[in-house]
C-alpha atoms as a PDB file:
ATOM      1  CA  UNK A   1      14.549  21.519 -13.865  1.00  0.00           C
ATOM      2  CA  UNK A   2      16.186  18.449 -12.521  1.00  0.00           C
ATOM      3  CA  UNK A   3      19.916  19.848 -13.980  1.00  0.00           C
ATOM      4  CA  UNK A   4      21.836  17.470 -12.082  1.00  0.00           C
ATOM      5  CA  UNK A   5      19.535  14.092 -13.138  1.00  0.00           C
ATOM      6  CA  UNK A   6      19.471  12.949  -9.544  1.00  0.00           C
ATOM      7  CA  UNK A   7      15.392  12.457  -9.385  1.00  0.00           C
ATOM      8  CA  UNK A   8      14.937  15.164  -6.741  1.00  0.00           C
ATOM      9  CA  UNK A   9      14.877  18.848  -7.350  1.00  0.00           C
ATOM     10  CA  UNK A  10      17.410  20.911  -4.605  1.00  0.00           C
ATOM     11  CA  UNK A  11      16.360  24.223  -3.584  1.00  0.00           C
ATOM     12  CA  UNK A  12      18.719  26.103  -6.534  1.00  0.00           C
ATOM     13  CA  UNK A  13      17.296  23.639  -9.359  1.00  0.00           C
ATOM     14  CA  UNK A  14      13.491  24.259  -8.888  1.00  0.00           C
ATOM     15  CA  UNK A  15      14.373  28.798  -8.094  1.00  0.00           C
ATOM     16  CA  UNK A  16      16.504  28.358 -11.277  1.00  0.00           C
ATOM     17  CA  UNK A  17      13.619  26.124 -13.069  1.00  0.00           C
ATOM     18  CA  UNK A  18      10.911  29.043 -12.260  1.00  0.00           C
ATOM     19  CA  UNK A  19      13.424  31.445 -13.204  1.00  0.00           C
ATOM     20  CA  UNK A  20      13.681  29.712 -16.770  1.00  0.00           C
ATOM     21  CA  UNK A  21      10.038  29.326 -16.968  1.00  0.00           C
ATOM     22  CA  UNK A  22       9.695  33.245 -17.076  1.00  0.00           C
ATOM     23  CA  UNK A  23       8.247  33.438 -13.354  1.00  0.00           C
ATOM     24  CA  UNK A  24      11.516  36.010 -11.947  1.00  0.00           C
ATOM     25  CA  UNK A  25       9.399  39.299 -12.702  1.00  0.00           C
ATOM     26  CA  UNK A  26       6.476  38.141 -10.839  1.00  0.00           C
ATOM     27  CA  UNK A  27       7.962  36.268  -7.573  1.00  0.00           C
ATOM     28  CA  UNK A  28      10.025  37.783  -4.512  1.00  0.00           C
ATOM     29  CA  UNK A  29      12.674  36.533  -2.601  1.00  0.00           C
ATOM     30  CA  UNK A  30       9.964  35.009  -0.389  1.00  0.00           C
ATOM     31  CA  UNK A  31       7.714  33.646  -2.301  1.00  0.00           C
ATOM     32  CA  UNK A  32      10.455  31.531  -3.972  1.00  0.00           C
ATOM     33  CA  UNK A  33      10.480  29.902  -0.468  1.00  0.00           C
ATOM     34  CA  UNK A  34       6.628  29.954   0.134  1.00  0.00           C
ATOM     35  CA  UNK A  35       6.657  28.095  -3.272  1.00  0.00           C
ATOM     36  CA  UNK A  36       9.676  25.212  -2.297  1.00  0.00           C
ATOM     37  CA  UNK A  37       8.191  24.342   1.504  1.00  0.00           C
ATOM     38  CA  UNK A  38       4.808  24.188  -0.355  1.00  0.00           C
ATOM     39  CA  UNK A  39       6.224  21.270  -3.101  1.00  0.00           C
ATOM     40  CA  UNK A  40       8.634  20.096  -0.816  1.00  0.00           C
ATOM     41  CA  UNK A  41       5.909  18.277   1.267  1.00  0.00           C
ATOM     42  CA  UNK A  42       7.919  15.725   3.350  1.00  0.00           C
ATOM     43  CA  UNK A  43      10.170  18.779   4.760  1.00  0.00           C
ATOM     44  CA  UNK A  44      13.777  16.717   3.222  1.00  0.00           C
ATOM     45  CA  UNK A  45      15.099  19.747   1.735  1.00  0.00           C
ATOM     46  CA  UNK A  46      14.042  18.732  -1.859  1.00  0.00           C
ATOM     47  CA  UNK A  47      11.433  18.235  -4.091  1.00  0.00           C
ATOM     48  CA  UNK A  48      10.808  14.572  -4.811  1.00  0.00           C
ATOM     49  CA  UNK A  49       9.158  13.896  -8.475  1.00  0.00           C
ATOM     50  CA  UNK A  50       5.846  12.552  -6.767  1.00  0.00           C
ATOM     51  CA  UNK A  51       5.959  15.583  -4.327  1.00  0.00           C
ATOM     52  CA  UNK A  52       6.290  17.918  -7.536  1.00  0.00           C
ATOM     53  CA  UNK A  53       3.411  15.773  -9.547  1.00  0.00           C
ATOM     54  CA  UNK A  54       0.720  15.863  -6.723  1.00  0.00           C
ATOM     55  CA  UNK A  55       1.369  19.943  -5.934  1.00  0.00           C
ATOM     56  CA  UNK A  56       0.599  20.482  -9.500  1.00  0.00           C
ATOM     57  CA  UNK A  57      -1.993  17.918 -10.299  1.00  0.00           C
ATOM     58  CA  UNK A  58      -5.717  19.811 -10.252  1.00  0.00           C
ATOM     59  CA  UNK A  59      -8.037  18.440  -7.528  1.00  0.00           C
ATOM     60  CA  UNK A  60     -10.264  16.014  -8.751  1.00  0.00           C
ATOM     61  CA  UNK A  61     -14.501  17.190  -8.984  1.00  0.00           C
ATOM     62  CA  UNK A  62     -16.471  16.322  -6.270  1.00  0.00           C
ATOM     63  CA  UNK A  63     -18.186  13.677  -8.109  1.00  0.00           C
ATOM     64  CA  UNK A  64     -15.250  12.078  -9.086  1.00  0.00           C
ATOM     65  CA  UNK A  65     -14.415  11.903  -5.492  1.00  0.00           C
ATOM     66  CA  UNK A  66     -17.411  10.590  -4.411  1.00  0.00           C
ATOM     67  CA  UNK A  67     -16.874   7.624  -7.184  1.00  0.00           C
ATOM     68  CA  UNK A  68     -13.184   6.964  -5.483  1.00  0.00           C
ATOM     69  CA  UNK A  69     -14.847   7.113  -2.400  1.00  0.00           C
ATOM     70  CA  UNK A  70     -17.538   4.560  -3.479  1.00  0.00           C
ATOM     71  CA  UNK A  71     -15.174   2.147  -5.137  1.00  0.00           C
ATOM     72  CA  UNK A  72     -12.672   2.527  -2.032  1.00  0.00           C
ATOM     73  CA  UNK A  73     -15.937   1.502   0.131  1.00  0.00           C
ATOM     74  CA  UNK A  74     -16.343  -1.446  -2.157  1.00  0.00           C
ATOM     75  CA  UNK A  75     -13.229  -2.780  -1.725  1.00  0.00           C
ATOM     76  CA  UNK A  76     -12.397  -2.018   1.812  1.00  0.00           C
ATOM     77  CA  UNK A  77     -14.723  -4.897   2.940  1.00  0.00           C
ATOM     78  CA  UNK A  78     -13.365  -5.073   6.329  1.00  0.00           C
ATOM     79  CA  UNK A  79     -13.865  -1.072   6.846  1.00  0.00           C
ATOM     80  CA  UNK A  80     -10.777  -0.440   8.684  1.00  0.00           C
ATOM     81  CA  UNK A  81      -9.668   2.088   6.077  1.00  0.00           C
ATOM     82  CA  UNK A  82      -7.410  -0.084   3.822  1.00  0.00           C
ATOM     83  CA  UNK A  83      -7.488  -2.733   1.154  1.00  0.00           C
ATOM     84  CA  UNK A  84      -5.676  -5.657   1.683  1.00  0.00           C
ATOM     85  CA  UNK A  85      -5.408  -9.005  -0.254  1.00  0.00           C
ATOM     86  CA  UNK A  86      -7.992 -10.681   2.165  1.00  0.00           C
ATOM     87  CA  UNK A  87     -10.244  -7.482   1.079  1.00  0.00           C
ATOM     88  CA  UNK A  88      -9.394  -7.779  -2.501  1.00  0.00           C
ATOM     89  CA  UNK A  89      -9.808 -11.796  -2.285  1.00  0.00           C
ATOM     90  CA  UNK A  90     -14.060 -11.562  -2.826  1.00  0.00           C
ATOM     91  CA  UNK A  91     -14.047  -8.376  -5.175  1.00  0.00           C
ATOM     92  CA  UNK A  92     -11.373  -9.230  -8.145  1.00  0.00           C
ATOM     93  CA  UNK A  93     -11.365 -12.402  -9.844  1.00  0.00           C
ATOM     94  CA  UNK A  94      -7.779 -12.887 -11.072  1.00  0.00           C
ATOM     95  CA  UNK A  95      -8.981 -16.686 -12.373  1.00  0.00           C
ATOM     96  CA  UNK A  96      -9.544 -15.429 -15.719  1.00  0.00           C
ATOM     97  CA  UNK A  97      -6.002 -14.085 -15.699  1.00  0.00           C
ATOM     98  CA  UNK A  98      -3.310 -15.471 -18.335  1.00  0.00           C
ATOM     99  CA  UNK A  99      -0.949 -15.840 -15.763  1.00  0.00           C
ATOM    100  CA  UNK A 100      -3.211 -17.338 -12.757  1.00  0.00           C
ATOM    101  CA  UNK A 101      -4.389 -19.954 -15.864  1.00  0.00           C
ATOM    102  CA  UNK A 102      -0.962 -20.866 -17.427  1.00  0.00           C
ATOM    103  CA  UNK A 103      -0.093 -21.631 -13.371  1.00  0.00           C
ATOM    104  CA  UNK A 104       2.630 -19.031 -13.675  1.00  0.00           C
ATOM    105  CA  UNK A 105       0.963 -16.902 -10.812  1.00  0.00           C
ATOM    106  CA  UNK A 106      -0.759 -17.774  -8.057  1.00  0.00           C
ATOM    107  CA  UNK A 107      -3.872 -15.793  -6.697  1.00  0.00           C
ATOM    108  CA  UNK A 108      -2.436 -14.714  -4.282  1.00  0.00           C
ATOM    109  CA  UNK A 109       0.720 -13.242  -6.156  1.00  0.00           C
ATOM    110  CA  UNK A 110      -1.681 -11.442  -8.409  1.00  0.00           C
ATOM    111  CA  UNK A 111      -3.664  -9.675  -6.335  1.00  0.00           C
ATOM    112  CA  UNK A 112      -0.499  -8.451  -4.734  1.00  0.00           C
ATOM    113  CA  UNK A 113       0.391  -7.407  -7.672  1.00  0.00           C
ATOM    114  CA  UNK A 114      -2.808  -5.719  -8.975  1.00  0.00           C
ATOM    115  CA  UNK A 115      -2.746  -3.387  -5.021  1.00  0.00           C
ATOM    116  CA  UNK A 116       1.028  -2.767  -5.938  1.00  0.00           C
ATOM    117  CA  UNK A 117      -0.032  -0.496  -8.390  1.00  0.00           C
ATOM    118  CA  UNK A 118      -1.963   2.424  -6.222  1.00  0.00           C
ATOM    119  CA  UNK A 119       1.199   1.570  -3.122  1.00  0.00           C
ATOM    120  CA  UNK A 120       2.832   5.183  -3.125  1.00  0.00           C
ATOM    121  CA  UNK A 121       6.853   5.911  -2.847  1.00  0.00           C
ATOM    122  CA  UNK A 122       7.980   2.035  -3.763  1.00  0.00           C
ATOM    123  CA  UNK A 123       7.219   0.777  -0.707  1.00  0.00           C
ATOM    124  CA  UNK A 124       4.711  -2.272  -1.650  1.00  0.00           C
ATOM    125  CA  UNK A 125       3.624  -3.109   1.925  1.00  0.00           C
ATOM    126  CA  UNK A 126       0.191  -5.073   0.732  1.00  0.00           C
ATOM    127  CA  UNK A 127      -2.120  -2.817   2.478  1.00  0.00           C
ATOM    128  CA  UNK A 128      -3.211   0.317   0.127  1.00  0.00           C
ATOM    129  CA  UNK A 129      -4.565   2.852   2.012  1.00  0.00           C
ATOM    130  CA  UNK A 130      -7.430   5.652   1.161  1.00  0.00           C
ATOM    131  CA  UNK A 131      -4.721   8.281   0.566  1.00  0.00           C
ATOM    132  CA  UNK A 132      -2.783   5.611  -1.580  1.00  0.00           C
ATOM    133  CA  UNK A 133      -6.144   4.686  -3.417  1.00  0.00           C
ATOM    134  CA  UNK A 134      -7.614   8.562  -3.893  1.00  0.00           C
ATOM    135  CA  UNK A 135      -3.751   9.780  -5.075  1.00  0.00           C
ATOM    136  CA  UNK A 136      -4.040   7.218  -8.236  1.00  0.00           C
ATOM    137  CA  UNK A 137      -6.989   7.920  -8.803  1.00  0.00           C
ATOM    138  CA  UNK A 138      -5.795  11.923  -8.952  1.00  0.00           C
ATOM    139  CA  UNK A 139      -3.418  10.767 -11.262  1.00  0.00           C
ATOM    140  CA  UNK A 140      -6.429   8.715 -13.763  1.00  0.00           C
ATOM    141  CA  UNK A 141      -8.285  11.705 -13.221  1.00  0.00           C
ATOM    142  CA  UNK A 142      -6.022  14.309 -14.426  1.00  0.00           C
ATOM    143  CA  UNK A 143      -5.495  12.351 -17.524  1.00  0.00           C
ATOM    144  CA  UNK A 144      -9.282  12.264 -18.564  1.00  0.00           C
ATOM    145  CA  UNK A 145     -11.105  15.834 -19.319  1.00  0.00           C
ATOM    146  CA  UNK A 146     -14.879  14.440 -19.606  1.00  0.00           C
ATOM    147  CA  UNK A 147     -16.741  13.842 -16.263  1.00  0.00           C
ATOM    148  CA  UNK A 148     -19.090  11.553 -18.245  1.00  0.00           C
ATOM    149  CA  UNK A 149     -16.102   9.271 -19.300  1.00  0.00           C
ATOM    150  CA  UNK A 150     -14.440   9.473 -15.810  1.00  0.00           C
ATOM    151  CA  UNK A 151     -17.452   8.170 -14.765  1.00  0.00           C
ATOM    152  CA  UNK A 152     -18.400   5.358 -16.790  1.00  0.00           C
ATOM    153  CA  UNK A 153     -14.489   4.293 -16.502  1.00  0.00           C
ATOM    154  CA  UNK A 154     -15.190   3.915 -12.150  1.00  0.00           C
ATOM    155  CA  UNK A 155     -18.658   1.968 -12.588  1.00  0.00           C
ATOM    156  CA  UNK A 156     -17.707  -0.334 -15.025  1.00  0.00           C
ATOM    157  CA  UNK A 157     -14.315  -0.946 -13.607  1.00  0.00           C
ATOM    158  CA  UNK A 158     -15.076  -1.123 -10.169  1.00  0.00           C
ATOM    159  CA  UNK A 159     -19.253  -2.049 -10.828  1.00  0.00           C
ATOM    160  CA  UNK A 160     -20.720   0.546  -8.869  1.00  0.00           C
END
């Protein structure tokens, strides 16, 4: 869909993409527009590859949101809605780390790195918040069909 390779999909690239898909006979002039405002979610005028991946991702079950939510509890000892490294600090033990043991990393450094991975967009601020934390776990979610397996995967990662 992305003709022009520029990481965002214009307004002409994702009507031509569902055009190419086979979706002409079946849409209207409108709903080609219902369809972009819905994926375009930040109103820019395009469709950013996360925007595009989230419209299309299934919601997760309500028991696998009730795990996020439980692990997100877990971690966000201070309750204030986000995980930061002071949160992080008494829940994940980096000390067993290769890094944190060779003296490459510090603790610190690591469990910066470890909430870099659910920060959204790029931006690694150090604070991750529920939205950050539930929209990975979307993402793990959509990638694992069982229930069972999704849960066994939260509890024994996060020890619930």
């Amino acid at each position: 869909m992305d003709d022009n390779a520029s990481g965002d999909l214009s307004r002409e690239e994702f009507i031509k993409g569902l055009d190419d898909s086979g979706m002409a006979p079946f849409l209207e002039a409108e709903d080609y527009e219902k369809l972009f405002e819905q994926f375009d979610a930040d109103n820019s005028g395009t469709i950013k590859f996360d925007e595009f991946i989230r419209t299309i991702r299934p919601r997760m079950s309500p028991s696998r949101e009730a795990l996020v939510a439980k692990a997100f509890q877990k971690l966000d000892r201070s309750g204030d809605g986000q995980v930061t490294y002071e949160d992080m600090k008494g829940v994940y033990n980096v000390r067993n780390h290769p890094e944190y043991l060779n003296g490459q990393k510090t603790e610190r450094e690591l469990l910066n790195k470890f909430l870099a991975t659910f920060e959204e967009g790029g931006i690694v601020d150090g604070v991750v918040t529920k939205e950050e934390f539930f929209d990975y776990y979307s993402g793990v979610s959509a990638s694992i069909d069982e229930d069972a397996y999704f849960d066994l995967m939260m509890r024994t990662c996060w020890k619930l």
